[in-house]
PDB file of N, CA and C in Angstrom:
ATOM      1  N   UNK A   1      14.844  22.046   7.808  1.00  0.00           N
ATOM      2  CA  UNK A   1      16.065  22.357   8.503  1.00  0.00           C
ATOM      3  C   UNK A   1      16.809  23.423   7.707  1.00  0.00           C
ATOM      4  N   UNK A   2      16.785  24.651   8.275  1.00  0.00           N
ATOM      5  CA  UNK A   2      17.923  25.529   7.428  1.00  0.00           C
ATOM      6  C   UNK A   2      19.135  25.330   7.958  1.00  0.00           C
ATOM      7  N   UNK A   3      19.859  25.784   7.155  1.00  0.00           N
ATOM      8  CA  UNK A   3      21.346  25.587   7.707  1.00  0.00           C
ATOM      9  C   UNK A   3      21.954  26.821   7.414  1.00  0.00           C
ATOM     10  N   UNK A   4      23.461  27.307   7.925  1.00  0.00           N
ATOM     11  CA  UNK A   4      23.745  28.062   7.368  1.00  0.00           C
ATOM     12  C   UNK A   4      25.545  27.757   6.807  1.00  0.00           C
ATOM     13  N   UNK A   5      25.309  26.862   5.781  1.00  0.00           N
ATOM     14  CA  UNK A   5      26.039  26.219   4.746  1.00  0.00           C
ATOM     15  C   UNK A   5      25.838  27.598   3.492  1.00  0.00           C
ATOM     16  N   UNK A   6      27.052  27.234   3.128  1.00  0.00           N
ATOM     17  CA  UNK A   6      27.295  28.348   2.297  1.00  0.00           C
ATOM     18  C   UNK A   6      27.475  27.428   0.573  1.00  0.00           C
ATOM     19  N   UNK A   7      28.045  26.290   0.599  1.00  0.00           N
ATOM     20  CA  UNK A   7      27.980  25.314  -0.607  1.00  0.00           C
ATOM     21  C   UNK A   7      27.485  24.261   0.117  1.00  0.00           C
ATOM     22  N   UNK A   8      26.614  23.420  -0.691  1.00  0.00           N
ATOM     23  CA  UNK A   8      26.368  21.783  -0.369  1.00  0.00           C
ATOM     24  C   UNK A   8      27.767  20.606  -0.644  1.00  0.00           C
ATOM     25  N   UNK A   9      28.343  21.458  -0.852  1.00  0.00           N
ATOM     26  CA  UNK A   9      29.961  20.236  -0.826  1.00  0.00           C
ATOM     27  C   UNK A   9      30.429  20.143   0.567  1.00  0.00           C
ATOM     28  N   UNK A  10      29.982  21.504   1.288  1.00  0.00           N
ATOM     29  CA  UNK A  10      30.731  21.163   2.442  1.00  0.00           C
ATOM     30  C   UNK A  10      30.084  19.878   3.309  1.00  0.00           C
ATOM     31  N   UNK A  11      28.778  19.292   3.177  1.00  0.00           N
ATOM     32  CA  UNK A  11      27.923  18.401   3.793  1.00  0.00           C
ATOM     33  C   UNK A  11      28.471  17.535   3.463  1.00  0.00           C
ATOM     34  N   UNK A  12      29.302  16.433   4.326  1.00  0.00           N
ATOM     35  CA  UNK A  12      29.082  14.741   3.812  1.00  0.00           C
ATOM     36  C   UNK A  12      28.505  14.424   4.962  1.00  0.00           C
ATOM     37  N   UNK A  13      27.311  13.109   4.209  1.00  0.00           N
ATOM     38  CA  UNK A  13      26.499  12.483   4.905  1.00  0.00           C
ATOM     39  C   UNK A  13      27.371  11.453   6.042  1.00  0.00           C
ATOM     40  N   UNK A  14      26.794  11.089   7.020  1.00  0.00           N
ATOM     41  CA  UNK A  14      27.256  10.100   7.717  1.00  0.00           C
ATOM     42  C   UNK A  14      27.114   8.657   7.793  1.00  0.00           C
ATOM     43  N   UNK A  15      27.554   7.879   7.647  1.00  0.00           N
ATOM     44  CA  UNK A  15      27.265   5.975   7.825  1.00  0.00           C
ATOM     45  C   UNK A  15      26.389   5.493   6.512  1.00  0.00           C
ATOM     46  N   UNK A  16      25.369   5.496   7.382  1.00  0.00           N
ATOM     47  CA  UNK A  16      24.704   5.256   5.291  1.00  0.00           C
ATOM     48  C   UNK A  16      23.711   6.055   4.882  1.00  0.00           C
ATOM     49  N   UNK A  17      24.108   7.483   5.137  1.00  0.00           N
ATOM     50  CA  UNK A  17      22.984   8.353   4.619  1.00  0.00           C
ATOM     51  C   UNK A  17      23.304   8.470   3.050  1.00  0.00           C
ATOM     52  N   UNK A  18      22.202   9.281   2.138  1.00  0.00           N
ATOM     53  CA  UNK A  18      22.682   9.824   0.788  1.00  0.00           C
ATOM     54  C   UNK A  18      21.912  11.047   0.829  1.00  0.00           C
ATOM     55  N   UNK A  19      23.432  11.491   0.244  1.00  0.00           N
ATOM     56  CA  UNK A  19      22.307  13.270  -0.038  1.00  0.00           C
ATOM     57  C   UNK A  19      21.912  13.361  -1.121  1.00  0.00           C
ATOM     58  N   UNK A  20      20.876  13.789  -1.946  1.00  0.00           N
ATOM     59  CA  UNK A  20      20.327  13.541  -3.050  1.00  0.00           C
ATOM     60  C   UNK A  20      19.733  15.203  -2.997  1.00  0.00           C
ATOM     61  N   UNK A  21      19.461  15.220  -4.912  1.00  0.00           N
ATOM     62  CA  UNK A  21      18.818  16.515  -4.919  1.00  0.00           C
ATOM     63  C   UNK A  21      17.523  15.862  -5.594  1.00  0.00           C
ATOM     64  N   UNK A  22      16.220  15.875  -5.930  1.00  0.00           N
ATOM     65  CA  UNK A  22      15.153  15.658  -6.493  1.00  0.00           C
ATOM     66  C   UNK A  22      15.372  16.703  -7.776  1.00  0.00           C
ATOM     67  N   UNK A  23      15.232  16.143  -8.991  1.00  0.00           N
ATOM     68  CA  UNK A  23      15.069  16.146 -10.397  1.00  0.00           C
ATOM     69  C   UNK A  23      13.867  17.020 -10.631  1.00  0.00           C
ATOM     70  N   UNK A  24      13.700  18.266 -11.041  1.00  0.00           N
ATOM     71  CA  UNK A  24      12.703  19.311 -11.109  1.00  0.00           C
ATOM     72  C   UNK A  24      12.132  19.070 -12.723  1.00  0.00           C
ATOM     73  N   UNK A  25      10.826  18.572 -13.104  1.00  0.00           N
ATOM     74  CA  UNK A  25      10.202  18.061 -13.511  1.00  0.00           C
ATOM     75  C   UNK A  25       9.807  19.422 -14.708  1.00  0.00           C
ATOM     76  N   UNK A  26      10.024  18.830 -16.195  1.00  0.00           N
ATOM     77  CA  UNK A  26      10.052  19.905 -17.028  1.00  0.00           C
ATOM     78  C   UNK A  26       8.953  20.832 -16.937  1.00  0.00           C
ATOM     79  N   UNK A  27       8.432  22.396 -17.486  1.00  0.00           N
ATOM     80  CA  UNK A  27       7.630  22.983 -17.183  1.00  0.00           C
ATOM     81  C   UNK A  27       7.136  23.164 -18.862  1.00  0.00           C
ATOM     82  N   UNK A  28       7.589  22.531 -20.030  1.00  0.00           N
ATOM     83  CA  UNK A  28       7.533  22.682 -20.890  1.00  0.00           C
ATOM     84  C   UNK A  28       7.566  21.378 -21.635  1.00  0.00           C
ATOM     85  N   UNK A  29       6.181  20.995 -22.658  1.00  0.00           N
ATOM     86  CA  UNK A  29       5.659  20.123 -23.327  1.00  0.00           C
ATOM     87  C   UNK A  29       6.702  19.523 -24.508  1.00  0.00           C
ATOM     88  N   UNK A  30       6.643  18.092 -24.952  1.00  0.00           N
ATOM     89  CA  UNK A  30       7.997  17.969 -25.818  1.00  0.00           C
ATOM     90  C   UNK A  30       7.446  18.661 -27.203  1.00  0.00           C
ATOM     91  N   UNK A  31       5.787  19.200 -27.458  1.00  0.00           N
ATOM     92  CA  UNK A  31       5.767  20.310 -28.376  1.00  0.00           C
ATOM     93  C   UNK A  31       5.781  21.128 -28.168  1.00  0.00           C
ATOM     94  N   UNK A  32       6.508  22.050 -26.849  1.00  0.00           N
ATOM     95  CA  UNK A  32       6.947  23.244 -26.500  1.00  0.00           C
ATOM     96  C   UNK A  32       5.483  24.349 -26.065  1.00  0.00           C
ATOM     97  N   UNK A  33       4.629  23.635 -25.437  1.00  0.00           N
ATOM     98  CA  UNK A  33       3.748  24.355 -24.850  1.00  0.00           C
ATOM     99  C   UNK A  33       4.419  24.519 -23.122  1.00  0.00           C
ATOM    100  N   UNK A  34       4.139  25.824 -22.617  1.00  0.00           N
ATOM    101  CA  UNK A  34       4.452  25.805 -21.291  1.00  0.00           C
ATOM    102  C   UNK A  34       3.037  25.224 -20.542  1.00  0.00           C
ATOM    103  N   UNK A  35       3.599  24.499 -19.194  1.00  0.00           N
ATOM    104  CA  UNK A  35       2.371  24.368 -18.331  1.00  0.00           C
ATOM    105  C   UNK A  35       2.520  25.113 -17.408  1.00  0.00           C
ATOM    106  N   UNK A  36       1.494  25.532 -16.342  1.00  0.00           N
ATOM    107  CA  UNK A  36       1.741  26.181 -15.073  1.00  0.00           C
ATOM    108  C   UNK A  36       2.010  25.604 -14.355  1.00  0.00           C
ATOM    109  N   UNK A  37       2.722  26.105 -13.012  1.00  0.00           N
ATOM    110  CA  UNK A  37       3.643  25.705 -12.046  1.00  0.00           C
ATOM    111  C   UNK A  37       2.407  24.426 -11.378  1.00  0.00           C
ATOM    112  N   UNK A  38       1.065  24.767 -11.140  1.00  0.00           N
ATOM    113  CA  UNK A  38       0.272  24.027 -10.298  1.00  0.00           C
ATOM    114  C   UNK A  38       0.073  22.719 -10.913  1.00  0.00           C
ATOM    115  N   UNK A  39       0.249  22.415 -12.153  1.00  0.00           N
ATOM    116  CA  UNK A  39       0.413  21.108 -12.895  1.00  0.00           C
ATOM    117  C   UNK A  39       0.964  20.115 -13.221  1.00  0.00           C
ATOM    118  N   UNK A  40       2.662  20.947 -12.838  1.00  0.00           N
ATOM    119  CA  UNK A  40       3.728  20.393 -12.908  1.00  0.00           C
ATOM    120  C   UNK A  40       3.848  19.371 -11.557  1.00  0.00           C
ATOM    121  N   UNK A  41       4.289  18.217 -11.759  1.00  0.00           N
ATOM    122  CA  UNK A  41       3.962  17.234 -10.146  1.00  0.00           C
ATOM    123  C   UNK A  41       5.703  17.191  -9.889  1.00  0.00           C
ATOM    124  N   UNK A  42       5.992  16.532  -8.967  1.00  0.00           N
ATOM    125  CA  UNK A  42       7.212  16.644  -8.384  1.00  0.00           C
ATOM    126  C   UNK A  42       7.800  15.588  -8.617  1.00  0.00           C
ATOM    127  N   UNK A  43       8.813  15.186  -9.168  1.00  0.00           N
ATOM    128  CA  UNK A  43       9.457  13.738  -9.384  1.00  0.00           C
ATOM    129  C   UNK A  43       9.989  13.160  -8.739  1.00  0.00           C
ATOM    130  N   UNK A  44      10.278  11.562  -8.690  1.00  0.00           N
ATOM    131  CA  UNK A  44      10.356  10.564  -7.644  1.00  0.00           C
ATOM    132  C   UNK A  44      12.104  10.168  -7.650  1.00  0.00           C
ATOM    133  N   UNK A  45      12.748  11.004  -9.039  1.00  0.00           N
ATOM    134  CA  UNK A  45      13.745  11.048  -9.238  1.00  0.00           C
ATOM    135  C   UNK A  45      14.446  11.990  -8.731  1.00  0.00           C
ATOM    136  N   UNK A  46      15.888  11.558  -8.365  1.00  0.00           N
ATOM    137  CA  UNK A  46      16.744  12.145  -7.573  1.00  0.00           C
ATOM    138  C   UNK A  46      17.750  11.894  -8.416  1.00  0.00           C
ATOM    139  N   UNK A  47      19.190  12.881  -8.364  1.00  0.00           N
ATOM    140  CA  UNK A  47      20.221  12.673  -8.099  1.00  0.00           C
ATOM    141  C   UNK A  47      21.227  12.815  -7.067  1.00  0.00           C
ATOM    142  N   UNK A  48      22.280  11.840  -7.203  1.00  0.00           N
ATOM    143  CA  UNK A  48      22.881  11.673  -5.506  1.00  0.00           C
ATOM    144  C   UNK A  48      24.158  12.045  -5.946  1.00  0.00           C
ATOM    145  N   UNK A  49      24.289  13.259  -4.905  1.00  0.00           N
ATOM    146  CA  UNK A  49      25.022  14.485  -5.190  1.00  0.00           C
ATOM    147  C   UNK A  49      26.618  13.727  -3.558  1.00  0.00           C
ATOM    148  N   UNK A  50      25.892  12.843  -2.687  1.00  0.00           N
ATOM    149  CA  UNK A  50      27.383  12.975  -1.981  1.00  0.00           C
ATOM    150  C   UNK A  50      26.677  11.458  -1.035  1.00  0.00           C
ATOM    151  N   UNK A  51      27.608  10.439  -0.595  1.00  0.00           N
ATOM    152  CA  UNK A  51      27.158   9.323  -0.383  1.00  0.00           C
ATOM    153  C   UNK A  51      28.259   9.078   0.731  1.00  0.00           C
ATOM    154  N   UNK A  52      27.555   9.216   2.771  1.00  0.00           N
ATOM    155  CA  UNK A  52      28.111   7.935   3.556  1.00  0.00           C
ATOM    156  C   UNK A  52      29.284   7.178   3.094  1.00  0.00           C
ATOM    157  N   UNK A  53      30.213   6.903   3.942  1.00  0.00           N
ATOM    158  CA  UNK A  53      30.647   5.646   3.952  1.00  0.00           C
ATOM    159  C   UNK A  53      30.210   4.166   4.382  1.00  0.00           C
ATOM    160  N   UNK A  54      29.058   4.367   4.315  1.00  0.00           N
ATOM    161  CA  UNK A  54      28.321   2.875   4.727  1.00  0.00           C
ATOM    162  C   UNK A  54      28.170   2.862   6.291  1.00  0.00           C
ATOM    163  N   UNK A  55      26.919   1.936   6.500  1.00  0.00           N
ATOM    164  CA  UNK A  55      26.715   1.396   7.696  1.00  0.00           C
ATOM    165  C   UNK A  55      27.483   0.345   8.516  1.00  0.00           C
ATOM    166  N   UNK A  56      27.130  -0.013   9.922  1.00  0.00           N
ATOM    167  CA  UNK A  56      28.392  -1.138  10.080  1.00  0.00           C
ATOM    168  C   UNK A  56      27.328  -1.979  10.549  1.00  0.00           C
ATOM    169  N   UNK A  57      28.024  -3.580  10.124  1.00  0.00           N
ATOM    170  CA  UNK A  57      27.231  -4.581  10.433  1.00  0.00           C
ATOM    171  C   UNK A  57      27.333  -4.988  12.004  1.00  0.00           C
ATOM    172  N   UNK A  58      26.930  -6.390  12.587  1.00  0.00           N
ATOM    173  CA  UNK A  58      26.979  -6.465  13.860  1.00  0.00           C
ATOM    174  C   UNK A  58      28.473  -6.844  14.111  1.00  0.00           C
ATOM    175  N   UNK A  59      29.410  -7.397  13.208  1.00  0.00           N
ATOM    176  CA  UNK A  59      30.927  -7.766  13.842  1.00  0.00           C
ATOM    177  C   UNK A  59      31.530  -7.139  13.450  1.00  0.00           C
ATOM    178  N   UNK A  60      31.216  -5.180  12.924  1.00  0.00           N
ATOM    179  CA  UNK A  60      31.778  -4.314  12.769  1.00  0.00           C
ATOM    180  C   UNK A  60      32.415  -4.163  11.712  1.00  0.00           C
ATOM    181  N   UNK A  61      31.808  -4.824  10.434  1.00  0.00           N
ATOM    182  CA  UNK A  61      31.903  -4.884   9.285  1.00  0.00           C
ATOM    183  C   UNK A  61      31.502  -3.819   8.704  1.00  0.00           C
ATOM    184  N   UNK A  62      32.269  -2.649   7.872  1.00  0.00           N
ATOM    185  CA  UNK A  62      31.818  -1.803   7.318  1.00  0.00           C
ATOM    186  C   UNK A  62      30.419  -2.404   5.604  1.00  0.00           C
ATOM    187  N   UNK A  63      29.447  -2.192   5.378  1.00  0.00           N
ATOM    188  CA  UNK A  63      28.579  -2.718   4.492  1.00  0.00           C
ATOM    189  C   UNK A  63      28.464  -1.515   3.648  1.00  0.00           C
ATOM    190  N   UNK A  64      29.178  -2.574   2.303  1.00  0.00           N
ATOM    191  CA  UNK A  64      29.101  -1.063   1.249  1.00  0.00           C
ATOM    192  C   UNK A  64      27.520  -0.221   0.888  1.00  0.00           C
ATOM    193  N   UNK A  65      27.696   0.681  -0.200  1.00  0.00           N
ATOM    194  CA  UNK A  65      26.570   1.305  -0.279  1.00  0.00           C
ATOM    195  C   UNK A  65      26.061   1.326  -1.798  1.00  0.00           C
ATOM    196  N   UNK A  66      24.593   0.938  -1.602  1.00  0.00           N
ATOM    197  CA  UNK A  66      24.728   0.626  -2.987  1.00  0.00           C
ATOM    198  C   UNK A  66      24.244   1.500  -4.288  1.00  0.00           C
ATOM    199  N   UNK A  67      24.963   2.428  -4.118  1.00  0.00           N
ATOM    200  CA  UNK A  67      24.523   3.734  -4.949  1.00  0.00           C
ATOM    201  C   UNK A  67      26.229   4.456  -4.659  1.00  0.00           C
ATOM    202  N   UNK A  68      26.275   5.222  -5.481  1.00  0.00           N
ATOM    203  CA  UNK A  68      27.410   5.957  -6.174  1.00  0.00           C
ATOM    204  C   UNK A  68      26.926   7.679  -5.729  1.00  0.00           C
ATOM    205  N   UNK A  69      27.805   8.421  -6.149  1.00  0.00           N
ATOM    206  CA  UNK A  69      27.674  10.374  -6.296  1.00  0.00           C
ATOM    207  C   UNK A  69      27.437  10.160  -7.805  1.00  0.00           C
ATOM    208  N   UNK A  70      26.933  11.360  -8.730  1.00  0.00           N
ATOM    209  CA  UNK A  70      26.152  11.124  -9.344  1.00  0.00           C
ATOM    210  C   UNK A  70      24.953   9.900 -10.306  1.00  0.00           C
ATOM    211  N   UNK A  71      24.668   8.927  -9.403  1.00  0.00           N
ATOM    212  CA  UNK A  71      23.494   8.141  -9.632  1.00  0.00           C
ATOM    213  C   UNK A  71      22.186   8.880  -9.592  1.00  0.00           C
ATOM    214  N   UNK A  72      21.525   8.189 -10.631  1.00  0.00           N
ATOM    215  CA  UNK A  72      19.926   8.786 -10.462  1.00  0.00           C
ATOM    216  C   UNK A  72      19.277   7.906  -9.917  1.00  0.00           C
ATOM    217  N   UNK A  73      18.693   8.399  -8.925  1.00  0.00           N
ATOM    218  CA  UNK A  73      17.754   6.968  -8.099  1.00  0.00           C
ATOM    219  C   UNK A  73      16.577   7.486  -7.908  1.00  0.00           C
ATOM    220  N   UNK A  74      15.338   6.867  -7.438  1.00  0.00           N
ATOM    221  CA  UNK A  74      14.327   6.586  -7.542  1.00  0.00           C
ATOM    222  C   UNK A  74      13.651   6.660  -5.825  1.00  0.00           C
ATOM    223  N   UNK A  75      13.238   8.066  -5.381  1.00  0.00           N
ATOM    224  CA  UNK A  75      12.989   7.844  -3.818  1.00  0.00           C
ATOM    225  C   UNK A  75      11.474   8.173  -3.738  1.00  0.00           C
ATOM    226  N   UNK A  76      11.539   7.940  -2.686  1.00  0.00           N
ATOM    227  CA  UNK A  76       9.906   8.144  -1.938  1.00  0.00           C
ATOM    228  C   UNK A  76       9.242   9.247  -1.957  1.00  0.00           C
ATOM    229  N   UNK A  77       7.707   9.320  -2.379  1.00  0.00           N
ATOM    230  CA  UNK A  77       6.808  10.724  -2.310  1.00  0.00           C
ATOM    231  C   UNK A  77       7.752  11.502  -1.374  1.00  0.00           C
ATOM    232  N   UNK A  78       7.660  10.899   0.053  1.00  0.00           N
ATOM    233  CA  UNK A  78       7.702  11.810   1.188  1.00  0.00           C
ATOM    234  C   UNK A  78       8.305  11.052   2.182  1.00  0.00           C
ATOM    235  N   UNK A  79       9.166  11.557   3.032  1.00  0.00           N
ATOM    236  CA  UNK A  79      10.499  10.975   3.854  1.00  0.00           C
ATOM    237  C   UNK A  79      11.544  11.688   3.498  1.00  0.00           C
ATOM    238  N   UNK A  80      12.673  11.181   4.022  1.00  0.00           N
ATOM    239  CA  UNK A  80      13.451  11.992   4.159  1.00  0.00           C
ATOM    240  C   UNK A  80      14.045  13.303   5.206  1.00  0.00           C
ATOM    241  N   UNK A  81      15.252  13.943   4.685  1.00  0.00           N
ATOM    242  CA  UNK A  81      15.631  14.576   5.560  1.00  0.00           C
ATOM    243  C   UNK A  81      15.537  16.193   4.940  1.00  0.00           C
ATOM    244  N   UNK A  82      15.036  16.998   5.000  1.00  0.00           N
ATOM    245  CA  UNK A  82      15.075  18.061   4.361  1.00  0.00           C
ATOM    246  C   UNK A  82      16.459  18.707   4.759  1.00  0.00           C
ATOM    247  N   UNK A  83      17.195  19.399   3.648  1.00  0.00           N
ATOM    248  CA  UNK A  83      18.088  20.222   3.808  1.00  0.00           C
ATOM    249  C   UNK A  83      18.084  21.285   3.205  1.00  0.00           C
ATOM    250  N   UNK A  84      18.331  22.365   3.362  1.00  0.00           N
ATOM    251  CA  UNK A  84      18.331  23.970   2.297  1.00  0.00           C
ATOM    252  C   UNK A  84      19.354  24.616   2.678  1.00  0.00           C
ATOM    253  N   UNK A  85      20.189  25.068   1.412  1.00  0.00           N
ATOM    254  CA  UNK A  85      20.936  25.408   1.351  1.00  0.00           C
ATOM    255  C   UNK A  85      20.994  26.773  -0.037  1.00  0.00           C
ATOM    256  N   UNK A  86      20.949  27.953   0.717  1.00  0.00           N
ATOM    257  CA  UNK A  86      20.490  29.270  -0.070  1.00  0.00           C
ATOM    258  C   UNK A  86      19.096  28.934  -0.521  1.00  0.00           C
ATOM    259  N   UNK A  87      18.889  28.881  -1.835  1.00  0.00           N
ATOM    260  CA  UNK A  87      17.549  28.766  -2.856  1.00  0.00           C
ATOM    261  C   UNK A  87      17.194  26.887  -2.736  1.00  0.00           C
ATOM    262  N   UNK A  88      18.020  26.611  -2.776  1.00  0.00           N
ATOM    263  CA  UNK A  88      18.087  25.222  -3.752  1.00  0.00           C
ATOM    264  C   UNK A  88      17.634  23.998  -2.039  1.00  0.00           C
ATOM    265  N   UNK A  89      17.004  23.039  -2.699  1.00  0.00           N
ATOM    266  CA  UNK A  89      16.509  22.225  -1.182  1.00  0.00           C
ATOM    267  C   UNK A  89      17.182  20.550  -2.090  1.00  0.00           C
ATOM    268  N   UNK A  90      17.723  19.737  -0.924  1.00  0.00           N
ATOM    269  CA  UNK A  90      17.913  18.944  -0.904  1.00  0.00           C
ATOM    270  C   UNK A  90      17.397  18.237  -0.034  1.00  0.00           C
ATOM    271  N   UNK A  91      17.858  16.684  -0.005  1.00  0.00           N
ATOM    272  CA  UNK A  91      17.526  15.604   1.114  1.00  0.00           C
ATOM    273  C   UNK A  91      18.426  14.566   1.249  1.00  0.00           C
ATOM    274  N   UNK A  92      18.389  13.992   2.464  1.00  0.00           N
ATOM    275  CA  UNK A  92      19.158  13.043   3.358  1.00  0.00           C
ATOM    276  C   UNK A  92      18.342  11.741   3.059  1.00  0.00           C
ATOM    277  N   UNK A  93      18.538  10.859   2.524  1.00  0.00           N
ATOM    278  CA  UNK A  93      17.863   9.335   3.151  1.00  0.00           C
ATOM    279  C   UNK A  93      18.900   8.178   3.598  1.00  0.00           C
ATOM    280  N   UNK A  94      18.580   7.655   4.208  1.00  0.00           N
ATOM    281  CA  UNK A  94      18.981   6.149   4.434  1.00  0.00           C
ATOM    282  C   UNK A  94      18.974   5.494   3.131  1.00  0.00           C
ATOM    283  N   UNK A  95      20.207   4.785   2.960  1.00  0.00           N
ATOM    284  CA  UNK A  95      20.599   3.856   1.513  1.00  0.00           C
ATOM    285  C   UNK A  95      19.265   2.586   1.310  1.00  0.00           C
ATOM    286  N   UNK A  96      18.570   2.225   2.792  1.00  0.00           N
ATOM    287  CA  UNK A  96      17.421   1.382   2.514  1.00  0.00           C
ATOM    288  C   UNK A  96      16.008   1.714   2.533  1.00  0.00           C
ATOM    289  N   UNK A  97      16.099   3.414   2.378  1.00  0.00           N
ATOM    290  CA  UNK A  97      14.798   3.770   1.829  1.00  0.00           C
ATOM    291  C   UNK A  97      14.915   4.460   0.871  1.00  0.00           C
ATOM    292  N   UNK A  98      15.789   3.993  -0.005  1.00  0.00           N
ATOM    293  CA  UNK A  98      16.170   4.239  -1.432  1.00  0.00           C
ATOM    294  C   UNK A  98      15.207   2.993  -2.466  1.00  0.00           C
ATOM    295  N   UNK A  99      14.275   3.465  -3.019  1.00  0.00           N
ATOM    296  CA  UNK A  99      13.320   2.588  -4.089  1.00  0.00           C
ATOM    297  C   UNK A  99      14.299   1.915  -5.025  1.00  0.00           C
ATOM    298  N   UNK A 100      14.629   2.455  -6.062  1.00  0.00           N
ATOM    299  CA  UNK A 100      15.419   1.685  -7.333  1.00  0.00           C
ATOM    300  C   UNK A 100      16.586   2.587  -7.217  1.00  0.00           C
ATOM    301  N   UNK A 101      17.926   2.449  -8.209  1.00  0.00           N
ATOM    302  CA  UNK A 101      18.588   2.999  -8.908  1.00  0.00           C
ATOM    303  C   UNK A 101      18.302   2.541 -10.643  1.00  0.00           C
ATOM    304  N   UNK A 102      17.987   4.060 -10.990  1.00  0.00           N
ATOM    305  CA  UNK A 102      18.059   4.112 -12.361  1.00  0.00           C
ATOM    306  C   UNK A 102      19.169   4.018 -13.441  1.00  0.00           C
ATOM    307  N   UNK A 103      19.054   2.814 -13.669  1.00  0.00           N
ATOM    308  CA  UNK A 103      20.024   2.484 -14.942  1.00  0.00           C
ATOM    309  C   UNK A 103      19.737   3.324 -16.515  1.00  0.00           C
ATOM    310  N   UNK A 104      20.383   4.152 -16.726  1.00  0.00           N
ATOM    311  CA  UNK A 104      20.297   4.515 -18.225  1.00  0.00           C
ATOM    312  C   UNK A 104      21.522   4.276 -19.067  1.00  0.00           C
TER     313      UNK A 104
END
């Protein structure tokens, strides 16, 4: 989906989406060898850059969300909502196809 968004601040997600950016996976060894781009794999880690106000239950109960704006969480190979905005690509998921949140 391109858009023609000029910042990703202007996007808030709706009900219980999260916008997340995926964590770009170092290209350089912790003894400082570079690898090439084709080696480097894509990480399952995200950070969540802007978060829904929650879904509503059946007696119209707003249901909080259980992730925060900057949390690092833990999403799926593949799903999601693609978003691009200039260079940089983000994604949309649902708060319950969110794997873990990473505690550090």
């Amino acid at each position: 989906m391109t858009t023609a968004l000029k910042s990703i601040t202007s996007l808030a997600p709706l009900l219980d989406r999260i916008l997340v950016q995926r964590i770009k996976a170092e290209a350089k060894t912790a003894s400082g060898i570079f690898l090439p781009e084709s080696s480097v794999k894509e990480l399952n880690e995200a950070k969540v850059l802007a978060v829904g106000p929650g879904g509503v239950d059946k007696e119209g109960k707003r249901m909080p969300m259980s992730v925060g704006v900057g949390d690092k969480v833990l999403i799926p190979q593949y799903g999601g909502s693609p978003v691009k905005v200039g260079e940089e690509e983000y994604s949309l998921f649902r708060d319950h196809e969110l794997l873990a949140k990473i505690n550090e």
